[in-house]
Protein backbone atom coordinates (compact mmCIF):
# COMPACT_ATOMS: atom_id res chain seq x y z
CA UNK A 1 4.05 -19.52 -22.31
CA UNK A 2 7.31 -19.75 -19.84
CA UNK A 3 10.60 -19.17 -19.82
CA UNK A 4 12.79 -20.80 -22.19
CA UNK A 5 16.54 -19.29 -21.59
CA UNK A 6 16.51 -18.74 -17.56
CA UNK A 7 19.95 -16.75 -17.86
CA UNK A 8 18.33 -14.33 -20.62
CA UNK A 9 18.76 -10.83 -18.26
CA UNK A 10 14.77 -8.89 -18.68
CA UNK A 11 14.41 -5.74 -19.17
CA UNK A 12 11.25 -3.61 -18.66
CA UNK A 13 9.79 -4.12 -21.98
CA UNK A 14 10.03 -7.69 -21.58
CA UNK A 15 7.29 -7.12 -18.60
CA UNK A 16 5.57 -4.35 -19.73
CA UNK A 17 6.15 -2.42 -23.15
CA UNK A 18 3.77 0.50 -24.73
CA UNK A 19 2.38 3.14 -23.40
CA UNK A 20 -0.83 1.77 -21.57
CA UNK A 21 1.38 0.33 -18.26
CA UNK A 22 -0.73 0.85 -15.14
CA UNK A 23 0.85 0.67 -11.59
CA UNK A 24 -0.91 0.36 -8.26
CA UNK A 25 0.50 -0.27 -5.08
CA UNK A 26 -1.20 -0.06 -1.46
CA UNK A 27 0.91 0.79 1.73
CA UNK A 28 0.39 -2.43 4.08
CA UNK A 29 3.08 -1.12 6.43
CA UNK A 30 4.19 2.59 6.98
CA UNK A 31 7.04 3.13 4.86
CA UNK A 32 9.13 5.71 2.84
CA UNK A 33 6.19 6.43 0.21
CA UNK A 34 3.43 5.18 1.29
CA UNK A 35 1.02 5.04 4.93
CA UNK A 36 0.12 1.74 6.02
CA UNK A 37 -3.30 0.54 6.78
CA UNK A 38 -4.37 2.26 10.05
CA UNK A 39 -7.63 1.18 11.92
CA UNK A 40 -9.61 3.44 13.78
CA UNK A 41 -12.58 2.14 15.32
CA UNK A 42 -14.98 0.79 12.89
CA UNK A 43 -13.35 2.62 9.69
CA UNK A 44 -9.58 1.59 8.20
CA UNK A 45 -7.76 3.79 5.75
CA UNK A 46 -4.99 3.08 3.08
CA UNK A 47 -2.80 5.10 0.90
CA UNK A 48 -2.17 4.09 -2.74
CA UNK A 49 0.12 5.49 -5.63
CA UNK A 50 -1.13 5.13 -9.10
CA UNK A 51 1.01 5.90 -11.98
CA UNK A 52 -0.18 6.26 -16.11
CA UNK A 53 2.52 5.46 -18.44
CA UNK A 54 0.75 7.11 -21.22
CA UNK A 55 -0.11 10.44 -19.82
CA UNK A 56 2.88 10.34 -16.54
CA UNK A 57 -0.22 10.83 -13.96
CA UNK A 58 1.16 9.89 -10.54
CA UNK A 59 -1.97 9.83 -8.11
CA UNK A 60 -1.72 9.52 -4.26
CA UNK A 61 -5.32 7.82 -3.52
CA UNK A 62 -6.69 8.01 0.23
CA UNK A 63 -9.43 5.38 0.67
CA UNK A 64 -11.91 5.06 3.30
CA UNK A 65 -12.97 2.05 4.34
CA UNK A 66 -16.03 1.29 6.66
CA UNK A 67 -15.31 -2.16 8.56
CA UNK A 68 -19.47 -2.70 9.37
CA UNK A 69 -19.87 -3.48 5.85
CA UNK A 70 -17.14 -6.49 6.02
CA UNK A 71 -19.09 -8.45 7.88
CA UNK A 72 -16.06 -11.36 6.76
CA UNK A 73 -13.11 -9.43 7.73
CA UNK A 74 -11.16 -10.55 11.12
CA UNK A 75 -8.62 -8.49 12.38
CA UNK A 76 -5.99 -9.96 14.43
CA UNK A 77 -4.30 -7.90 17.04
């Protein structure tokens, strides 16, 4: 698997063709369409946006995240 003609212009289908495309994406940063992580004491939360190709759901997801039960995660000021 590669690429064999590097000036070949890609279109979507090249990526991603059919119906059963997924996409997720989670805000890091505040931005136009999406809240970035924020941190509030010992909880975090994050916005993601999930779209269905095969039905056209678009989901916003807010997540809840308790930081006591990532023992591993450092957080850097």
């Amino acid at each position: 698997m590669g690429i064999e003609d590097v000036d070949r212009v890609l279109y979507m289908d090249d990526f991603c063709g059919g119906a059963d495309a997924i996409f997720a994406a989670t805000g890091v940063i505040d931005g136009e369409l999406l809240q970035g992580v924020q941190f509030k004491g010992q909880k975090a939360t994050t916005q993601t946006l999930v779209m269905r190709a095969k039905s056209g759901t678009v989901r916003f997801i807010d997540g809840n995240h308790s930081l006591k039960k990532k023992p591993n995660l450092v957080i850097k000021p």
